[in-house]
C-alpha atoms as a PDB file:
ATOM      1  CA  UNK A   1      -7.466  -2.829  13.000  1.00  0.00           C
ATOM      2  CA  UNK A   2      -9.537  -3.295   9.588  1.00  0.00           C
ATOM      3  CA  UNK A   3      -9.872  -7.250   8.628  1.00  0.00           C
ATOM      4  CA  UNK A   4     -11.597  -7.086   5.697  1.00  0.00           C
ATOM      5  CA  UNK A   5     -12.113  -4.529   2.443  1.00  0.00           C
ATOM      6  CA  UNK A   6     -15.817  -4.203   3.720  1.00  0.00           C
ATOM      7  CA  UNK A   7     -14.092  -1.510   6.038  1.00  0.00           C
ATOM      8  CA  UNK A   8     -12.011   0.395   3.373  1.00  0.00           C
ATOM      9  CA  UNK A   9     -14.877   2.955   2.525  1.00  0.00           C
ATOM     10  CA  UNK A  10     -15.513   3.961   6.420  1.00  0.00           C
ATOM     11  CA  UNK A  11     -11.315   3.851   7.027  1.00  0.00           C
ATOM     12  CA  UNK A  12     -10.740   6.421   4.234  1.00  0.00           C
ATOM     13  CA  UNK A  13     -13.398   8.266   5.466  1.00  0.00           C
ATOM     14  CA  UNK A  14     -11.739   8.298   8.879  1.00  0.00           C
ATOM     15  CA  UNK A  15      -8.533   9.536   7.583  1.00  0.00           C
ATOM     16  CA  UNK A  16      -9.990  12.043   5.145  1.00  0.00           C
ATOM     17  CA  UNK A  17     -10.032  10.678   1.865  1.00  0.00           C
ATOM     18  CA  UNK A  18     -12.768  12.223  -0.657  1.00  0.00           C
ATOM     19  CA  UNK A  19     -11.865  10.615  -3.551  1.00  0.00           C
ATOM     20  CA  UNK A  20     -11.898   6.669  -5.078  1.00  0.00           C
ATOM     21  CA  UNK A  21      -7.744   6.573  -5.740  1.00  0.00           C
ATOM     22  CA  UNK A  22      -5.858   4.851  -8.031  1.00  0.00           C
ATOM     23  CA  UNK A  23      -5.437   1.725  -5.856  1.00  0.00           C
ATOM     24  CA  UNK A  24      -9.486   1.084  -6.467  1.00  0.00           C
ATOM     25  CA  UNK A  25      -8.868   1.525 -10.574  1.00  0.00           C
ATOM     26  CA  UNK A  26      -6.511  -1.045  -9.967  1.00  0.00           C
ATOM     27  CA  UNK A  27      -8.753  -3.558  -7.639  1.00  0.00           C
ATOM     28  CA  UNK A  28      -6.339  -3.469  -4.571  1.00  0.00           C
ATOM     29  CA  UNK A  29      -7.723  -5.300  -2.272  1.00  0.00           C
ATOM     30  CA  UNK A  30      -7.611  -3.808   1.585  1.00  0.00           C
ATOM     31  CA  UNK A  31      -7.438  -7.684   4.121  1.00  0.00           C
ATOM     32  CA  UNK A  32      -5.363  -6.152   7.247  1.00  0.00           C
ATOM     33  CA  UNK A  33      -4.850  -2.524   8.141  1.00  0.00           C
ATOM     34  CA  UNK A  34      -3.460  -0.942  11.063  1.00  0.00           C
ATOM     35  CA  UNK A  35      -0.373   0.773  12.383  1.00  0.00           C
ATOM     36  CA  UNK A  36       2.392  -2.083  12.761  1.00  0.00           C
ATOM     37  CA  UNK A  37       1.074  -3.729   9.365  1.00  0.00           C
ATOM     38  CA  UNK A  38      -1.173  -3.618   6.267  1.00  0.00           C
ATOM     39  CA  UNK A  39      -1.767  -6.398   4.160  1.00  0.00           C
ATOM     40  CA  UNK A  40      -3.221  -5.838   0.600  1.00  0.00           C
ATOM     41  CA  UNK A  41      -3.678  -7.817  -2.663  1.00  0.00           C
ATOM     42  CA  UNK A  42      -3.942  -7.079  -6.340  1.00  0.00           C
ATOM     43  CA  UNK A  43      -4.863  -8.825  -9.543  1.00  0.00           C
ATOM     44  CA  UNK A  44      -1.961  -8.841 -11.802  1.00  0.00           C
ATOM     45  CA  UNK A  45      -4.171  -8.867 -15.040  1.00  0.00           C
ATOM     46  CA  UNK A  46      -4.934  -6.009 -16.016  1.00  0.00           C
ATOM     47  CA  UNK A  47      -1.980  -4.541 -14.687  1.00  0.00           C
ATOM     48  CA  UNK A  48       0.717  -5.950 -16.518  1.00  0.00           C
ATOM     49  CA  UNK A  49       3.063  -4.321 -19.196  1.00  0.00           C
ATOM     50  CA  UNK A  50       3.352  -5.774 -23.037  1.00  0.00           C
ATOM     51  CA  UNK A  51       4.937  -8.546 -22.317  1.00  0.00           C
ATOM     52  CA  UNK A  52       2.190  -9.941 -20.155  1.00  0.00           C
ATOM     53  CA  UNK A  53       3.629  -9.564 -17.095  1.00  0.00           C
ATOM     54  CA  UNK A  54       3.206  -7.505 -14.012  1.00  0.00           C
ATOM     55  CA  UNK A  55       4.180  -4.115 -14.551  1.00  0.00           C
ATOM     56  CA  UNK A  56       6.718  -3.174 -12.043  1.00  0.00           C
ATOM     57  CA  UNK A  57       5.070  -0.026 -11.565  1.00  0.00           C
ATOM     58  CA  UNK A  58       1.747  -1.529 -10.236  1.00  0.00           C
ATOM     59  CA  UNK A  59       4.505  -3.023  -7.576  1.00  0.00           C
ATOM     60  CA  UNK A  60       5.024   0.349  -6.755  1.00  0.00           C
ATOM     61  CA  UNK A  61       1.438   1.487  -6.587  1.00  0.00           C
ATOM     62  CA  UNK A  62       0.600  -1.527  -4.571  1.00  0.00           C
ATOM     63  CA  UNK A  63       3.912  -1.078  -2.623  1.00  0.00           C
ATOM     64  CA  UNK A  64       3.135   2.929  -1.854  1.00  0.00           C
ATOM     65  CA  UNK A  65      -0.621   1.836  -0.737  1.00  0.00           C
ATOM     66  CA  UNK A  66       0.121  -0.163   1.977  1.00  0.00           C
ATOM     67  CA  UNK A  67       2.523   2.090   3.600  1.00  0.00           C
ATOM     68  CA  UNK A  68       1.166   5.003   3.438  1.00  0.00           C
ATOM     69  CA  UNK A  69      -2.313   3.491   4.642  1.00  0.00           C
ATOM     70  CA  UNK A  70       0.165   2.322   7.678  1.00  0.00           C
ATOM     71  CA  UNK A  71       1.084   5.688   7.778  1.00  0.00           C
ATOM     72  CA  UNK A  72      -1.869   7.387   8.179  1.00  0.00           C
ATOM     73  CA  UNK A  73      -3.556   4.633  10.907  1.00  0.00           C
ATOM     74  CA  UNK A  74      -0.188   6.103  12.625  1.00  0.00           C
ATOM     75  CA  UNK A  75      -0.454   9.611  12.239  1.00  0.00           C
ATOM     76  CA  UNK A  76      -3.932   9.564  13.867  1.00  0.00           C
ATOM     77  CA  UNK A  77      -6.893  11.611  13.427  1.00  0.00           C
ATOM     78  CA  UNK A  78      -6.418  15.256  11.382  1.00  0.00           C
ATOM     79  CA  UNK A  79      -3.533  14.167   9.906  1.00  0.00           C
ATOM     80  CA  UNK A  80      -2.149  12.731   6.424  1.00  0.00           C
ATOM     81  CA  UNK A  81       0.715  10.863   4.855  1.00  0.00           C
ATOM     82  CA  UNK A  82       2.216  11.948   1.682  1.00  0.00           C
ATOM     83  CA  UNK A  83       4.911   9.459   0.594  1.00  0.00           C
ATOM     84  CA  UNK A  84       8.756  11.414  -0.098  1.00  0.00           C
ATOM     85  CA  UNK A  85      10.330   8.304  -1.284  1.00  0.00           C
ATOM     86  CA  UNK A  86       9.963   4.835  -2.401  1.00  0.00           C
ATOM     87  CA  UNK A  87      12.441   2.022  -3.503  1.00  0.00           C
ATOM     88  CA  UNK A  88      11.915  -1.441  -5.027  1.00  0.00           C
ATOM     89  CA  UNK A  89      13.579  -4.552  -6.059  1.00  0.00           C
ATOM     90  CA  UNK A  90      12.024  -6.674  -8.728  1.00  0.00           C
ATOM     91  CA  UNK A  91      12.538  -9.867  -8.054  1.00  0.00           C
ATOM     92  CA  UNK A  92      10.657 -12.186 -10.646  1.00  0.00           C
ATOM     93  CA  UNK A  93       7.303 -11.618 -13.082  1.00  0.00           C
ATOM     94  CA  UNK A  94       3.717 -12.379 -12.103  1.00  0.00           C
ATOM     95  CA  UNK A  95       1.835 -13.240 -15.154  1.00  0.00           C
ATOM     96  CA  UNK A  96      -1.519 -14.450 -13.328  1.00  0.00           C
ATOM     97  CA  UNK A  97      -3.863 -14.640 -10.303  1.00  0.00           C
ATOM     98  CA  UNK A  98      -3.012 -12.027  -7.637  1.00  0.00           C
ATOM     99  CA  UNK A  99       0.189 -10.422  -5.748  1.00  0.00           C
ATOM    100  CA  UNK A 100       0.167  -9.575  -1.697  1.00  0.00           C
ATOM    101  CA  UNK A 101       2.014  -6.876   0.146  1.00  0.00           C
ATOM    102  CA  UNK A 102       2.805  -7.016   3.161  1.00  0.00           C
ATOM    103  CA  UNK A 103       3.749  -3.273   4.572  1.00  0.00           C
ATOM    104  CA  UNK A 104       5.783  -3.901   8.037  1.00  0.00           C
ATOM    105  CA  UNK A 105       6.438  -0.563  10.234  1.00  0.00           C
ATOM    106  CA  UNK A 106      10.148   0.081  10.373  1.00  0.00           C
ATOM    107  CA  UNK A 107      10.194   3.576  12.462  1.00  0.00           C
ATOM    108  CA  UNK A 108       7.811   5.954  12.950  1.00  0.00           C
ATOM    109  CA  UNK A 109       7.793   9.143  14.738  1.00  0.00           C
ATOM    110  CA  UNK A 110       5.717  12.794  14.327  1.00  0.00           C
ATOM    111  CA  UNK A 111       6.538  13.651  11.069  1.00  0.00           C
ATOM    112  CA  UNK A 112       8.173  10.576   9.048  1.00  0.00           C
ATOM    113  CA  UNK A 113       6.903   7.028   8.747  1.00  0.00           C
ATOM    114  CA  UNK A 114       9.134   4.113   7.310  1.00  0.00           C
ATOM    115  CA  UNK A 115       7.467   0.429   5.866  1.00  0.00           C
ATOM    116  CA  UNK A 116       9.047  -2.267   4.710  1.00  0.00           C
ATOM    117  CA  UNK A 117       6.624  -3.929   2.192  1.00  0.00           C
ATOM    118  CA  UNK A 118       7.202  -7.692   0.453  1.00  0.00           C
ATOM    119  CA  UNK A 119       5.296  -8.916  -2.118  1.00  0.00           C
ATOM    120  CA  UNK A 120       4.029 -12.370  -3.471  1.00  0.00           C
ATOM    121  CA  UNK A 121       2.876 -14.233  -5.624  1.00  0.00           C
ATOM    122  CA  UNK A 122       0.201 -16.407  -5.111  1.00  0.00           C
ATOM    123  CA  UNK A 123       2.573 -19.562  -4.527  1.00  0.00           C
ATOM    124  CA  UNK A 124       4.445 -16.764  -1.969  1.00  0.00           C
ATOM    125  CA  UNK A 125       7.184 -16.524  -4.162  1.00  0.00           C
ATOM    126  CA  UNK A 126       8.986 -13.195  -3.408  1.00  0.00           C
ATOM    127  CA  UNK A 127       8.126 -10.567  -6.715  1.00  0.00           C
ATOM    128  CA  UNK A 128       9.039  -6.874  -5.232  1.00  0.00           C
ATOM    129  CA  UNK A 129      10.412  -5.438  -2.003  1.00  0.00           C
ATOM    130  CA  UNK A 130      10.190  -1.833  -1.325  1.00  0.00           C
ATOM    131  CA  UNK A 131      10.406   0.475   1.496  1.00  0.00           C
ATOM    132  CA  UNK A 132       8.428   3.880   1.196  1.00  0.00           C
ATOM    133  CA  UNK A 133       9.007   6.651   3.390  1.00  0.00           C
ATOM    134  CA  UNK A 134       5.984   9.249   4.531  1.00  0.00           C
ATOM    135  CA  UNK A 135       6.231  12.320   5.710  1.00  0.00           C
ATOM    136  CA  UNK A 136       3.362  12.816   8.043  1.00  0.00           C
ATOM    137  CA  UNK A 137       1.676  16.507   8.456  1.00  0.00           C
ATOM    138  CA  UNK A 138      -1.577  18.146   9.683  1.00  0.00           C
ATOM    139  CA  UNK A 139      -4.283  17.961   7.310  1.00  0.00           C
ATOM    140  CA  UNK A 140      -5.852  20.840   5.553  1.00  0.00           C
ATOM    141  CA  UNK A 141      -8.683  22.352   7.524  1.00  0.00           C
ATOM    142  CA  UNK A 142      -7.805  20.248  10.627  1.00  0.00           C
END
């Protein structure tokens, strides 16, 4: 289990990722990672739409990061997650300081991975719940 974003580089390396992703434009924040549950945060400036606010789909972005990083811890060595679906609820703005997911397993098997994922706001007022689903496959070259 990863503790702290010191880790992040040599855990993507681990599950095969060769590029810096979106979630590092965005300055996600990797504090907890491993099968049953990832916890990430995220400055909401500057990812907020025109009205100041978080943007709902930075939610998403943070939402789909922590799952799928769940994901792959579960799928193991060789092998990827590629999220099929995601849903979320917006439940009140963030205008300042930082958000925190929480991705919680729900099932996993072979070839699909379900999280639940809540985030909060820095008073751990609920702003988004998702679920994402991952469909889990062999990696390319593996």
């Amino acid at each position: 289990m990863i503790n702290n974003s010191d880790d992040l580089a040599e855990l993507g390396r681990e599950l095969g990722a060769t590029h810096r992703g979106l979630d590092d434009r965005m300055g996600i924040e990797l504090l907890e990672a491993g099968p049953e549950r990832v916890v990430a945060r995220m400055p909401v400036a500057p990812n907020t739409q025109a009205y100041g606010t978080l943007h709902g789909g930075a939610s998403c972005v943070l939402a789909e990061t922590t799952a799928s990083l769940g994901a792959a811890i579960h799928a193991g060595q060789g092998r990827m997650a590629l999220g099929i679906e995601i849903n979320a609820s917006h439940h009140r703005p963030a205008s300042s300081g930082h958000v925190t997911a929480v991705a919680t397993k729900v099932s996993a098997g072979r070839n699909l991975a379900t999280y639940d994922v809540s985030i909060t706001d820095d008073e751990g007022r609920a702003v988004c719940t998702a679920r994402v689903t991952s469909m889990l496959r062999d990696r390319p070259g593996s």
